[in-house]
C-alpha atoms as a PDB file:
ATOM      1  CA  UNK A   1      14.690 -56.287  21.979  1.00  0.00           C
ATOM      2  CA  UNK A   2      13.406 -56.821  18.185  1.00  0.00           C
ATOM      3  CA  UNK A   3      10.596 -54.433  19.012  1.00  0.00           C
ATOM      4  CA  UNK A   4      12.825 -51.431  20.763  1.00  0.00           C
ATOM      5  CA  UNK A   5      15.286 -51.902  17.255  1.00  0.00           C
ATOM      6  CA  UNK A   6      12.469 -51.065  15.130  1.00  0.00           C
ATOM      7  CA  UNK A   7      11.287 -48.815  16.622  1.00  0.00           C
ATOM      8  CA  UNK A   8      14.941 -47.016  16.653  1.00  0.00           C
ATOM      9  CA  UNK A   9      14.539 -47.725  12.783  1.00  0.00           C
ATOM     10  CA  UNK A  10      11.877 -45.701  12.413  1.00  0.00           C
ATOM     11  CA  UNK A  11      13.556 -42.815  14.023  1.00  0.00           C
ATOM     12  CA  UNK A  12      16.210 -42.539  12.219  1.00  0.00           C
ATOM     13  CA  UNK A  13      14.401 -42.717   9.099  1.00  0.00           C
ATOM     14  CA  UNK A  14      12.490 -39.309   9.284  1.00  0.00           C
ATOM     15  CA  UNK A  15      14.200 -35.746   9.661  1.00  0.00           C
ATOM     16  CA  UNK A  16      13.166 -34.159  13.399  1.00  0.00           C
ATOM     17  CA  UNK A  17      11.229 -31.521  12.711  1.00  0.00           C
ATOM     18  CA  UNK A  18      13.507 -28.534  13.165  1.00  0.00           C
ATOM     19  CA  UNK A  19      15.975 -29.803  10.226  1.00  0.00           C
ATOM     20  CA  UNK A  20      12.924 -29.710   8.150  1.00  0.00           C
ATOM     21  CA  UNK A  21      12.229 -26.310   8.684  1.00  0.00           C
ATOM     22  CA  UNK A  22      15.579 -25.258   8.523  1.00  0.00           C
ATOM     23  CA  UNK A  23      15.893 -27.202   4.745  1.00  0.00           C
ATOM     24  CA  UNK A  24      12.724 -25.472   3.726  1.00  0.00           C
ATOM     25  CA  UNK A  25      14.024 -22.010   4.635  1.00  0.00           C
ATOM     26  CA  UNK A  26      17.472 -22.983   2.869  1.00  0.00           C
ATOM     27  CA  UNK A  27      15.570 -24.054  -0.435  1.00  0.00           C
ATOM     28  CA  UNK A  28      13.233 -21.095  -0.470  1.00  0.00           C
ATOM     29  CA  UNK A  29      16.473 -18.800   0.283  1.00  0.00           C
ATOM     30  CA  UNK A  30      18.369 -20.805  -2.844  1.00  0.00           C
ATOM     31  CA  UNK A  31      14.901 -19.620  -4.922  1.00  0.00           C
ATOM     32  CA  UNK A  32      14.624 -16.339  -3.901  1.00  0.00           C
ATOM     33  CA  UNK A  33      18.906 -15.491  -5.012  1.00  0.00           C
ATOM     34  CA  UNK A  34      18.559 -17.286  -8.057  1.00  0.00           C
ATOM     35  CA  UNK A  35      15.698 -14.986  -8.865  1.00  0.00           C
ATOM     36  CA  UNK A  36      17.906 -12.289  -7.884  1.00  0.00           C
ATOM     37  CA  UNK A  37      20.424 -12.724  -9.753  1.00  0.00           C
ATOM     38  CA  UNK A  38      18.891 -13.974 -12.829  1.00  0.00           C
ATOM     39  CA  UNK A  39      18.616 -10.265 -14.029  1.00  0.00           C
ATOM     40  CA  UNK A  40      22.272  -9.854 -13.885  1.00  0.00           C
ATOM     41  CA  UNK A  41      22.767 -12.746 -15.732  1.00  0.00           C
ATOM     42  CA  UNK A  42      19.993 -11.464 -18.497  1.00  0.00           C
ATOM     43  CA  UNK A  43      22.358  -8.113 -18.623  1.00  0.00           C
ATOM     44  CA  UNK A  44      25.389  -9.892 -19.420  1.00  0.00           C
ATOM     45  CA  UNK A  45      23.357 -12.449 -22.417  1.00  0.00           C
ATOM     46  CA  UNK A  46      22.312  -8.831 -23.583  1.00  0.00           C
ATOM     47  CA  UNK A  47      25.275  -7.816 -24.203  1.00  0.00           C
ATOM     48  CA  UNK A  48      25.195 -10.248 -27.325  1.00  0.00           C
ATOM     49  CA  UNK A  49      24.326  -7.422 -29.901  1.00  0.00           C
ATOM     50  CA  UNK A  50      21.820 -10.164 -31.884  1.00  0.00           C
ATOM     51  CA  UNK A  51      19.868 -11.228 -29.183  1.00  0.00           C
ATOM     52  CA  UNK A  52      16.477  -9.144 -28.799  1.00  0.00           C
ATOM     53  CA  UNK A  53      15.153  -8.747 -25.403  1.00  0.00           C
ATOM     54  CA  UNK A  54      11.425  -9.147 -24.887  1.00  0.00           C
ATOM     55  CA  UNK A  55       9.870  -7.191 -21.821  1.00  0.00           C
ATOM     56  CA  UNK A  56       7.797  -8.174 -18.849  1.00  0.00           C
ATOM     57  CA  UNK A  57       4.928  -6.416 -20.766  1.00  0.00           C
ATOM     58  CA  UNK A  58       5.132  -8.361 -23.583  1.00  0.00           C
ATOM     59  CA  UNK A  59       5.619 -11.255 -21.735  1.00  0.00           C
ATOM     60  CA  UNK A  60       2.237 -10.485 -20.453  1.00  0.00           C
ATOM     61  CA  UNK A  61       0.455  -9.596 -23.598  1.00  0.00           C
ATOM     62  CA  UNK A  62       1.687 -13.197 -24.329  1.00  0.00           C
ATOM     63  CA  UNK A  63       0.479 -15.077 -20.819  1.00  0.00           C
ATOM     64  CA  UNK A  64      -2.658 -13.365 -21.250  1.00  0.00           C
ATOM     65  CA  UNK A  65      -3.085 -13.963 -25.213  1.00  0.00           C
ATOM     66  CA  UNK A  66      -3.379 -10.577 -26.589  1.00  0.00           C
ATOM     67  CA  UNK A  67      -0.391 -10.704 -28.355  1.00  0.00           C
ATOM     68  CA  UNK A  68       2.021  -8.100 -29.610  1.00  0.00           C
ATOM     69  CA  UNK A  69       3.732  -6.097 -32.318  1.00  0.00           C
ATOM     70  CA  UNK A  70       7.310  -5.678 -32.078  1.00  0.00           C
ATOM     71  CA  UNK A  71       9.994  -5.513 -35.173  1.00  0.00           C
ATOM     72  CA  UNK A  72      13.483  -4.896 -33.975  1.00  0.00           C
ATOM     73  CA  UNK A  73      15.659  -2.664 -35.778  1.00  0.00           C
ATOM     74  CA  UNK A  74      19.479  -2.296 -34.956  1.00  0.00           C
ATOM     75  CA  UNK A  75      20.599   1.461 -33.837  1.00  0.00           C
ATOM     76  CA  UNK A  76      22.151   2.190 -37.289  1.00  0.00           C
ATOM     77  CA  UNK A  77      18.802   1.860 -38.980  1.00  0.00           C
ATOM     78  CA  UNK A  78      16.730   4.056 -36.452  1.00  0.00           C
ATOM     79  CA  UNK A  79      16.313   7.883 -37.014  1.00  0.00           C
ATOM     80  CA  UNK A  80      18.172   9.921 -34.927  1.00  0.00           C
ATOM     81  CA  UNK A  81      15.488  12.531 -34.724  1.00  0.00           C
ATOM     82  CA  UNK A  82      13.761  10.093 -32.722  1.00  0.00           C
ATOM     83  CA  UNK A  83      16.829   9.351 -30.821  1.00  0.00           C
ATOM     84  CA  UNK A  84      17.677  12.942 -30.101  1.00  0.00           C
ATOM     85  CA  UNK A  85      14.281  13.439 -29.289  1.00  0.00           C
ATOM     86  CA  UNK A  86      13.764  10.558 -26.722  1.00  0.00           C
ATOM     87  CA  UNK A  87      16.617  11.354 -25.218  1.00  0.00           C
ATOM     88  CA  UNK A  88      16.119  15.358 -24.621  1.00  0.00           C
ATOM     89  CA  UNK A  89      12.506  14.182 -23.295  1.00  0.00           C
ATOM     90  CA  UNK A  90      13.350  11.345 -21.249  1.00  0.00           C
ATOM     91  CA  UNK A  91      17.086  11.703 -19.966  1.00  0.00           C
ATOM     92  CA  UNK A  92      19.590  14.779 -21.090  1.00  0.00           C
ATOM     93  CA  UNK A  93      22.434  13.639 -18.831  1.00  0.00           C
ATOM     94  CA  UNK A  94      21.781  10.203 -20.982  1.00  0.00           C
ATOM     95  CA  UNK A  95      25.874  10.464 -22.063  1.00  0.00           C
ATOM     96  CA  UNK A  96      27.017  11.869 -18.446  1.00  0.00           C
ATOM     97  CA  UNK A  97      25.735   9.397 -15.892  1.00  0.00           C
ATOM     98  CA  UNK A  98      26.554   6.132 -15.447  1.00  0.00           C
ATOM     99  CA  UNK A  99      23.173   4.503 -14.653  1.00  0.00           C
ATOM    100  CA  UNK A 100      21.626   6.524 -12.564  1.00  0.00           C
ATOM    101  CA  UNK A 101      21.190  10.509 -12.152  1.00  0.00           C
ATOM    102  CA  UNK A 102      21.980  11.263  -8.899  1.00  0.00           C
ATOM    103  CA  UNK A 103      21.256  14.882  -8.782  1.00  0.00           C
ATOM    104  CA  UNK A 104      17.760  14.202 -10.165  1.00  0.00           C
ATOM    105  CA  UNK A 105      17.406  11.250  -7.311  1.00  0.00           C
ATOM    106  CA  UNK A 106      18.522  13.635  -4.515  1.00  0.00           C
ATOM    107  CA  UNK A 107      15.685  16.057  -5.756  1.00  0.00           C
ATOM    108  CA  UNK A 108      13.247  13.567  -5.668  1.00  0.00           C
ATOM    109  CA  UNK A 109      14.069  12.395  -2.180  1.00  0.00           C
ATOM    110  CA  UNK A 110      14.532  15.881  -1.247  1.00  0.00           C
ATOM    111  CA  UNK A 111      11.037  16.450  -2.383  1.00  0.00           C
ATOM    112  CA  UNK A 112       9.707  13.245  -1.043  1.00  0.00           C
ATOM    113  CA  UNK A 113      10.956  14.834   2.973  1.00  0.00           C
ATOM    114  CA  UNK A 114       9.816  18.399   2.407  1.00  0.00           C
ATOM    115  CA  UNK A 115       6.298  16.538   1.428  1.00  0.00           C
ATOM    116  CA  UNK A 116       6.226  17.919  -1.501  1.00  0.00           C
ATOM    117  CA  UNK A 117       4.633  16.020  -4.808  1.00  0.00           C
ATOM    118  CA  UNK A 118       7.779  13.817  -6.413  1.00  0.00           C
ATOM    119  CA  UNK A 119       9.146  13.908  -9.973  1.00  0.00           C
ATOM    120  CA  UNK A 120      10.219  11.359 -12.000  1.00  0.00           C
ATOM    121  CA  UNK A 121      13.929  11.025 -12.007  1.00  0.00           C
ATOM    122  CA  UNK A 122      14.269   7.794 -14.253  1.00  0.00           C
ATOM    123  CA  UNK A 123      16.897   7.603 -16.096  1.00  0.00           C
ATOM    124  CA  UNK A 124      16.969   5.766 -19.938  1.00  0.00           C
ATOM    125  CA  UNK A 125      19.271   2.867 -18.544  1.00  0.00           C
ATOM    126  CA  UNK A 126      16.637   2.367 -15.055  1.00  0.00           C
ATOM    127  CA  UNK A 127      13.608   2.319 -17.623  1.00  0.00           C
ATOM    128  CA  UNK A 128      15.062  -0.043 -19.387  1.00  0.00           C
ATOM    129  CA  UNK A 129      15.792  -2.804 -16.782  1.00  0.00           C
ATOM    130  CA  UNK A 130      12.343  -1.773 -15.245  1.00  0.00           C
ATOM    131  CA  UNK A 131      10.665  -2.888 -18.624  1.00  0.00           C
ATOM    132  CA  UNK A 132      12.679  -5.697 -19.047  1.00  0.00           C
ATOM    133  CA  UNK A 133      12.538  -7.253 -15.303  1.00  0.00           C
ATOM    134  CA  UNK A 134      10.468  -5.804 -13.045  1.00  0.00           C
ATOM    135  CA  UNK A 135       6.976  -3.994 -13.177  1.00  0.00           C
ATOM    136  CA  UNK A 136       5.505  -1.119 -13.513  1.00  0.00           C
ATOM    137  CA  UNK A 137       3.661   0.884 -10.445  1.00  0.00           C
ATOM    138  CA  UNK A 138       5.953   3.036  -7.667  1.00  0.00           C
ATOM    139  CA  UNK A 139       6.963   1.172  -5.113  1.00  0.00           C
ATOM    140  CA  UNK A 140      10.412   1.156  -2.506  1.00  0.00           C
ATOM    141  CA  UNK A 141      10.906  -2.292  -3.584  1.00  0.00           C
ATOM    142  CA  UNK A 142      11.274  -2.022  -6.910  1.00  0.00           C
ATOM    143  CA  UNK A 143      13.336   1.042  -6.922  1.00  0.00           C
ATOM    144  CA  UNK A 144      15.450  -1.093  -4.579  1.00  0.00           C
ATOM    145  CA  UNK A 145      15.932  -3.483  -7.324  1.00  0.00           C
ATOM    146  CA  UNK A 146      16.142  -1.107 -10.579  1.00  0.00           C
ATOM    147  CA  UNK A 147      19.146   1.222  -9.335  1.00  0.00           C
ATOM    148  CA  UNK A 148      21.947  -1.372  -8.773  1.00  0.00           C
ATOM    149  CA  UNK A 149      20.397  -3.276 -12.263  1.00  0.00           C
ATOM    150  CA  UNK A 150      20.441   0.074 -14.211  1.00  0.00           C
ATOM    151  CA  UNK A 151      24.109   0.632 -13.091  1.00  0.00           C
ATOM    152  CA  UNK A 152      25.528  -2.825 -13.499  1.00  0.00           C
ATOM    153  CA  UNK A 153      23.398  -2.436 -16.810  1.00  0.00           C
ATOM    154  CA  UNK A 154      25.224   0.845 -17.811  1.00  0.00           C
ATOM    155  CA  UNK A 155      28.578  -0.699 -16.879  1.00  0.00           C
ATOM    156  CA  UNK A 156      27.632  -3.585 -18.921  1.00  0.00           C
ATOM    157  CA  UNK A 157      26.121  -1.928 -22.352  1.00  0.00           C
ATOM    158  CA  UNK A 158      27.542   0.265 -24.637  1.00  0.00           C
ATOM    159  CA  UNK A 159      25.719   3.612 -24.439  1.00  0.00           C
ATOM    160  CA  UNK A 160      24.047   2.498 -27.968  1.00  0.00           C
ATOM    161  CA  UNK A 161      23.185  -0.891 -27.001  1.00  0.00           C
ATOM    162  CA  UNK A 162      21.367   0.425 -23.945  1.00  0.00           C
ATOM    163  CA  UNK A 163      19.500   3.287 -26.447  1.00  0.00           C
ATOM    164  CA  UNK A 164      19.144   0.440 -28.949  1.00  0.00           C
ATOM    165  CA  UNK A 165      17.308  -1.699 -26.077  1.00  0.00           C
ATOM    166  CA  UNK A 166      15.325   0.800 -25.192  1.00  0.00           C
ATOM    167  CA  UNK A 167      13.754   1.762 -28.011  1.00  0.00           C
ATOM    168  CA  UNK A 168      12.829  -1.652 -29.113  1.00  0.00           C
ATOM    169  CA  UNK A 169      11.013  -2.491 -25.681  1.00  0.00           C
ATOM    170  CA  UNK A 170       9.170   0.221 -25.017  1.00  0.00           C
ATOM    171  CA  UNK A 171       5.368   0.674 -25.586  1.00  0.00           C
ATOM    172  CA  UNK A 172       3.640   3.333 -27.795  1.00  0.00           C
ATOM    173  CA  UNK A 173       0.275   1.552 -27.419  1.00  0.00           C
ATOM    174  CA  UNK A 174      -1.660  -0.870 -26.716  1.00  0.00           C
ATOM    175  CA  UNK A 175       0.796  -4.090 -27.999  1.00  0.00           C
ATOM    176  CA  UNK A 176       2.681  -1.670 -29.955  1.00  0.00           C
ATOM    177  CA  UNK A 177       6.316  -2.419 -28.574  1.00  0.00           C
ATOM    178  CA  UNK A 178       9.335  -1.076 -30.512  1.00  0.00           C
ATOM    179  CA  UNK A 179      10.058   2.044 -32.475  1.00  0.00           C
ATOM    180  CA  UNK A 180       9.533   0.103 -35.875  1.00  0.00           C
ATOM    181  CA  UNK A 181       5.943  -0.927 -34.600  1.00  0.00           C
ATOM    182  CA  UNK A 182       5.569   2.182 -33.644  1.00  0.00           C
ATOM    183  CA  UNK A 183       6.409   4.114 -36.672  1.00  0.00           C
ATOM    184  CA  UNK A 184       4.481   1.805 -38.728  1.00  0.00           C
ATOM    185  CA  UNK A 185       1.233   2.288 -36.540  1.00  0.00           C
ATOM    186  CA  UNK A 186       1.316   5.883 -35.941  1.00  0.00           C
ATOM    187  CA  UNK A 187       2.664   7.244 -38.812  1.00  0.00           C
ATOM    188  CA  UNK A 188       2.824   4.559 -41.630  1.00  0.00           C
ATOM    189  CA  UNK A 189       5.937   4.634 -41.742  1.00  0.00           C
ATOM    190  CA  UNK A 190       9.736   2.877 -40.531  1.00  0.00           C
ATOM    191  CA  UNK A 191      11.569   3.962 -37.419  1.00  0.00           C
ATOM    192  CA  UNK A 192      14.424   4.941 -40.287  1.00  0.00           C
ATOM    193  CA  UNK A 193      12.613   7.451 -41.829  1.00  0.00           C
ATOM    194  CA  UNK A 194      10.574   9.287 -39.256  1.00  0.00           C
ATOM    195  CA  UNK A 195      10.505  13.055 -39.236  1.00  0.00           C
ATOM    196  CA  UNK A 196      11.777  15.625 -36.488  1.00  0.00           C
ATOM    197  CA  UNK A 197       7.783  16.248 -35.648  1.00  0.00           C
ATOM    198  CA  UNK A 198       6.834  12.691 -35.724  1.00  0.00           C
ATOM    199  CA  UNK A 199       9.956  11.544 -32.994  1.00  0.00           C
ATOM    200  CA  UNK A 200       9.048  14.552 -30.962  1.00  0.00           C
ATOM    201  CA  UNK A 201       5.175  13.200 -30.990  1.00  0.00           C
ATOM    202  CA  UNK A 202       6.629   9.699 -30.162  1.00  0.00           C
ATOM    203  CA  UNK A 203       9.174  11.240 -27.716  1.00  0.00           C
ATOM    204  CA  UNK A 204       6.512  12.806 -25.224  1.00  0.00           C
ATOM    205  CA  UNK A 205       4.069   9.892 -25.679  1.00  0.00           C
ATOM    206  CA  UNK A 206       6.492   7.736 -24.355  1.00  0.00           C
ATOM    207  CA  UNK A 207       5.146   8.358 -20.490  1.00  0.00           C
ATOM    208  CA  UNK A 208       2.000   7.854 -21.135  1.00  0.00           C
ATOM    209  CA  UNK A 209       1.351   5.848 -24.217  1.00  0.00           C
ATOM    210  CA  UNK A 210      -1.969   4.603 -23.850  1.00  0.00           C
ATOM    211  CA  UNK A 211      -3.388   8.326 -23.428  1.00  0.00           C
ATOM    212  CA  UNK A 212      -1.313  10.033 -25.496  1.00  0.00           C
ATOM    213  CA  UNK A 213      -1.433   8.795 -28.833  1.00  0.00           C
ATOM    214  CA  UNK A 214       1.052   9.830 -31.137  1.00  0.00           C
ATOM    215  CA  UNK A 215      -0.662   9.632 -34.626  1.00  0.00           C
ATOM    216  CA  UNK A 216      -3.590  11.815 -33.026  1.00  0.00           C
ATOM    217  CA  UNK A 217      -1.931  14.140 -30.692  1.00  0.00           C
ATOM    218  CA  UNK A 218      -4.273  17.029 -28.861  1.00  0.00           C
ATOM    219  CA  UNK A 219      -3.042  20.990 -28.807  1.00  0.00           C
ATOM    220  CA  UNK A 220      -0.970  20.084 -25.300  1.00  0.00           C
ATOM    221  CA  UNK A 221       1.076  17.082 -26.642  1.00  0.00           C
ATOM    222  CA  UNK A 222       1.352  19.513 -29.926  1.00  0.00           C
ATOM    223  CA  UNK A 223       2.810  22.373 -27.449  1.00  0.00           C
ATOM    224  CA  UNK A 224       5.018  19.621 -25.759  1.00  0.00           C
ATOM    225  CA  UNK A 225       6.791  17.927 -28.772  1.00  0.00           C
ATOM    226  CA  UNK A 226       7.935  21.522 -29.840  1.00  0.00           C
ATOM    227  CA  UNK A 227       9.579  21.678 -27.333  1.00  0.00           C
ATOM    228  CA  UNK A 228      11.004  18.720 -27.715  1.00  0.00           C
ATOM    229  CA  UNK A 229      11.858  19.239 -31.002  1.00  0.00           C
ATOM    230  CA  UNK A 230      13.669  22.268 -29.833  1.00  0.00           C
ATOM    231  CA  UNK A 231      15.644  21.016 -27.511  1.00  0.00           C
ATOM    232  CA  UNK A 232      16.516  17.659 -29.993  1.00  0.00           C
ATOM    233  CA  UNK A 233      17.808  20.365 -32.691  1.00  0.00           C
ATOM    234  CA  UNK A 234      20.803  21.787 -29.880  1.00  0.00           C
ATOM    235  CA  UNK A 235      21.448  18.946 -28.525  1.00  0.00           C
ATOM    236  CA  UNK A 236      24.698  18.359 -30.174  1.00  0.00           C
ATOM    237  CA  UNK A 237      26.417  18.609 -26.789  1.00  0.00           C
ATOM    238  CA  UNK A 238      24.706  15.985 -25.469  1.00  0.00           C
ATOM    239  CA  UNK A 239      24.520  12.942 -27.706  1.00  0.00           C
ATOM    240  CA  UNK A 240      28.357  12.476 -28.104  1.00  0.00           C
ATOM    241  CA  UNK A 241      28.322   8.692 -26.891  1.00  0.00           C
ATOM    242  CA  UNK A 242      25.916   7.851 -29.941  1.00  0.00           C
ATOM    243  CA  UNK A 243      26.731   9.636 -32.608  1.00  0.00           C
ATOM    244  CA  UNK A 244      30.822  11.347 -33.086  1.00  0.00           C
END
């Protein structure tokens, strides 16, 4: 009888097999929504107008100890050529959507069917939570992820916070991160005092920063930032939610 208790001891002591699984799957599901929603937790911190966001680039400048140059600057203190001028070369409908340009996204899906080469149809506000969450390289899954964080991201932000973000994140250059960096490495100059032809240089660099350098722009970029520069002078219209 002693022997057949212990025995029933033992037993009871160690999860069957099954539960185990199931308790594994549970924990790895708890990891994988917390990582989820962390994100949208980020969005609502950065809503805090003196907290400066770092990017996942940055982040891995840092990992990977190559380090960085970023200086924030608030809106206020930022030219608003270069604003005007990111914004007519990046997003137009920047002040109409809310998030996400749908009309763009149904051409690029419209595109995508027909087999035709896709455009880009990223918006300001989906750039931003891309370079501040996720990663860079197309891919379903991450376009999954940016569209509901770029609208709960728009709801979230003021239009200028989101522009103000923005600008401070993104990369001009190899560990040049921020319009202030930028200005200073380009141009020698700050992000306040930057002309109409220097934001339009920084403007259509912006896709392609590593290859198109703004302080030593080719006849093509030249050709390019006129016309950004064109559109930035009428684009009074457009820029109502950042400056009356």
């Amino acid at each position: 009888m002693a022997e057949n208790s212990d025995i029933g001891d033992e037993d009871e002591g160690e999860a069957p097999a099954p539960r185990r699984s199931i308790d594994l799957v549970r924990r790895i599901l708890r990891i994988v929504i917390a990582l989820l929603l962390l994100p949208y937790a980020l969005v609502l911190l950065y809503r805090v107008d003196f907290i400066h966001p770092v990017s996942t680039l940055m982040l891995a400048d840092l990992v990977t100890f190559q380090g960085y140059d970023r200086r924030w600057v608030d809106f206020e203190t930022i030219s608003p050529h270069l604003v005007r001028a990111v914004m007519m070369s990046e997003d137009g409908q920047f002040c109409a959507h809310r998030g996400v340009d749908w009309e763009q996204m149904k051409g690029v899906v419209d595109d995508a069917l027909s087999g035709e080469a896709t455009r880009g149809a990223s918006t300001i506000p989906m750039q931003t939570v891309k370079n501040l969450y996720l990663w860079n390289g197309r891919s379903m899954l991450r376009k999954g992820l940016e569209l509901p964080l770029a609208i709960f991201a728009d709801f979230i932000w003021p239009k200028t916070r989101t522009m103000e973000i923005y600008l401070n994140i993104a990369e001009w250059g190899p560990g040049i991160y921020g319009i202030e960096a930028a200005a200073r490495h380009h141009f020698k100059t700050s992000a306040s005092k930057l002309t109409p032809s220097q934001a339009a240089l920084l403007a259509v660099s912006l896709p392609n920063p590593i290859e198109r350098v703004a302080g030593k722009p080719g006849k093509g970029m030249k050709r390019l930032a006129a016309v950004v520069d064109r559109r930035a002078k009428r684009s009074g219209a457009y820029i109502t939610c950042l400056y009356d």
